[in-house]
C-alpha atoms as a PDB file:
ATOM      1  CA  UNK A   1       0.000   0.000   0.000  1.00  0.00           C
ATOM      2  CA  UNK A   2       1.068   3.332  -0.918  1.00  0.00           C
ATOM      3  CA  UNK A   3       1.153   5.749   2.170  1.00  0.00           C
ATOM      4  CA  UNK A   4       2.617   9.202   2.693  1.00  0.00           C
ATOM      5  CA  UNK A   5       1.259   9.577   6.527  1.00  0.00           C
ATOM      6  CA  UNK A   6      -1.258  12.287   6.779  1.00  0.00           C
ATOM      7  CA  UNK A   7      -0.590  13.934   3.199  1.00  0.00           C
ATOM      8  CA  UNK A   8      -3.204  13.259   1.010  1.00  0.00           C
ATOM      9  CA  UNK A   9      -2.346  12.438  -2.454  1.00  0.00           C
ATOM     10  CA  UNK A  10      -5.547  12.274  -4.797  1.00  0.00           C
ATOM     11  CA  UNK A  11      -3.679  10.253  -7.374  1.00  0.00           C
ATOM     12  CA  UNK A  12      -3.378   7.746  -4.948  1.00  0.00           C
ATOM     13  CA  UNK A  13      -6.472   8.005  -3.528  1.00  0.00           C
ATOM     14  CA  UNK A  14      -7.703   7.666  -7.309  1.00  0.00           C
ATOM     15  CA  UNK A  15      -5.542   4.022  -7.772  1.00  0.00           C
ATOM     16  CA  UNK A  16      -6.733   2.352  -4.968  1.00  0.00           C
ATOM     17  CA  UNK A  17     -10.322   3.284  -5.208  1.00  0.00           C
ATOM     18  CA  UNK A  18     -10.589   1.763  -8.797  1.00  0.00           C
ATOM     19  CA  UNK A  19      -7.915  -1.276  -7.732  1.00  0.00           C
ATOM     20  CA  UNK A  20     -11.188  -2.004  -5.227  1.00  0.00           C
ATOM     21  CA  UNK A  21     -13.862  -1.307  -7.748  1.00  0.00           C
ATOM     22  CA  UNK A  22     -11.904  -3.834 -10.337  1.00  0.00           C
ATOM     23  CA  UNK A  23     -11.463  -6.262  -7.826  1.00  0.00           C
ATOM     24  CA  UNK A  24     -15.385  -6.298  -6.460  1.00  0.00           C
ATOM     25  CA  UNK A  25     -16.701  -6.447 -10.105  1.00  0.00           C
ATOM     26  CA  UNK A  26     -14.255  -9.402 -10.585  1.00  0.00           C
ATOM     27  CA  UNK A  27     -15.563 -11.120  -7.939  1.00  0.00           C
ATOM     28  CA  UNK A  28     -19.682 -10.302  -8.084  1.00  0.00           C
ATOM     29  CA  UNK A  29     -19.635 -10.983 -11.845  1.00  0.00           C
ATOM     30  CA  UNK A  30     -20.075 -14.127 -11.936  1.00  0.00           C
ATOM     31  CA  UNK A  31     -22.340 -14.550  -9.737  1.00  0.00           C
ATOM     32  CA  UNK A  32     -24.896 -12.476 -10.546  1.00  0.00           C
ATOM     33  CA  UNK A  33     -24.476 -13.823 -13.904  1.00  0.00           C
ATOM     34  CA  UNK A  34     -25.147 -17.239 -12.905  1.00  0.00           C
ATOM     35  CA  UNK A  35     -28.336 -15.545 -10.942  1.00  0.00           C
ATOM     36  CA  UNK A  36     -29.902 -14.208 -14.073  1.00  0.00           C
ATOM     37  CA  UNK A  37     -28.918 -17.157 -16.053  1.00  0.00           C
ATOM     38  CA  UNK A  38     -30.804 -19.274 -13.209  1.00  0.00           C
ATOM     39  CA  UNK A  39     -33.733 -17.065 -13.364  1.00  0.00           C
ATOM     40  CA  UNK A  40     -34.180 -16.870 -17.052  1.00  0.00           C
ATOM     41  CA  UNK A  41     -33.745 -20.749 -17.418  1.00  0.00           C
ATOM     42  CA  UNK A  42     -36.849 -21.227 -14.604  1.00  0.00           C
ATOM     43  CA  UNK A  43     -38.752 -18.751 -16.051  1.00  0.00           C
ATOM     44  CA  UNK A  44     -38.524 -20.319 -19.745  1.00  0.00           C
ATOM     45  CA  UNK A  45     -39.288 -23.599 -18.338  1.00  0.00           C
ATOM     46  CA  UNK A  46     -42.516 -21.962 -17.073  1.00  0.00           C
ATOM     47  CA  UNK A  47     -44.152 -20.569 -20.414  1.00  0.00           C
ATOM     48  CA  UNK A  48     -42.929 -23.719 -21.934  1.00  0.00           C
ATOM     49  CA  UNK A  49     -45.046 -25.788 -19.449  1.00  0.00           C
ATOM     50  CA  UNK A  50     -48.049 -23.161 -20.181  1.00  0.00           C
ATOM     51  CA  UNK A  51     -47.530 -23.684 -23.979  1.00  0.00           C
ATOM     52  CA  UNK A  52     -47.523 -26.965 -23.956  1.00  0.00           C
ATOM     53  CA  UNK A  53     -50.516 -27.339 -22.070  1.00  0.00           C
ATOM     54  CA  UNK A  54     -52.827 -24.498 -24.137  1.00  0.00           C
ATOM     55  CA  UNK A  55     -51.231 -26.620 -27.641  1.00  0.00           C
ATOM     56  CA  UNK A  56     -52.854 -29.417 -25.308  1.00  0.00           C
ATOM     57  CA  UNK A  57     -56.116 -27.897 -24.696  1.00  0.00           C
ATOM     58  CA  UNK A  58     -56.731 -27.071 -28.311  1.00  0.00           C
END
């Protein structure tokens, strides 16, 4: 870590807020895109089911 005491360097300050930002979206990425990939795939299984049972009706 980068420290001059007290000073306050905004560069600095600049690097290690987007070091954090780049290492959280690294992390949550893949899981919320295995959440919307979970959703979608229960929700198509759904209006499949209710297609398959109005072809039936008919």
């Amino acid at each position: 870590m980068k420290s001059d005491g007290p000073k306050f360097d905004p560069t600095k300050n600049y690097d290690l807020i987007k070091d954090t930002l780049t290492l959280t979206a690294t992390f949550l990425t893949p899981v919320a895109a295995f959440v919307l990939f979970s959703d979608w795939r229960e929700e198509h299984e759904v209006k499949s089911i209710f297609s398959l049972l109005d072809s039936i009706k008919k």
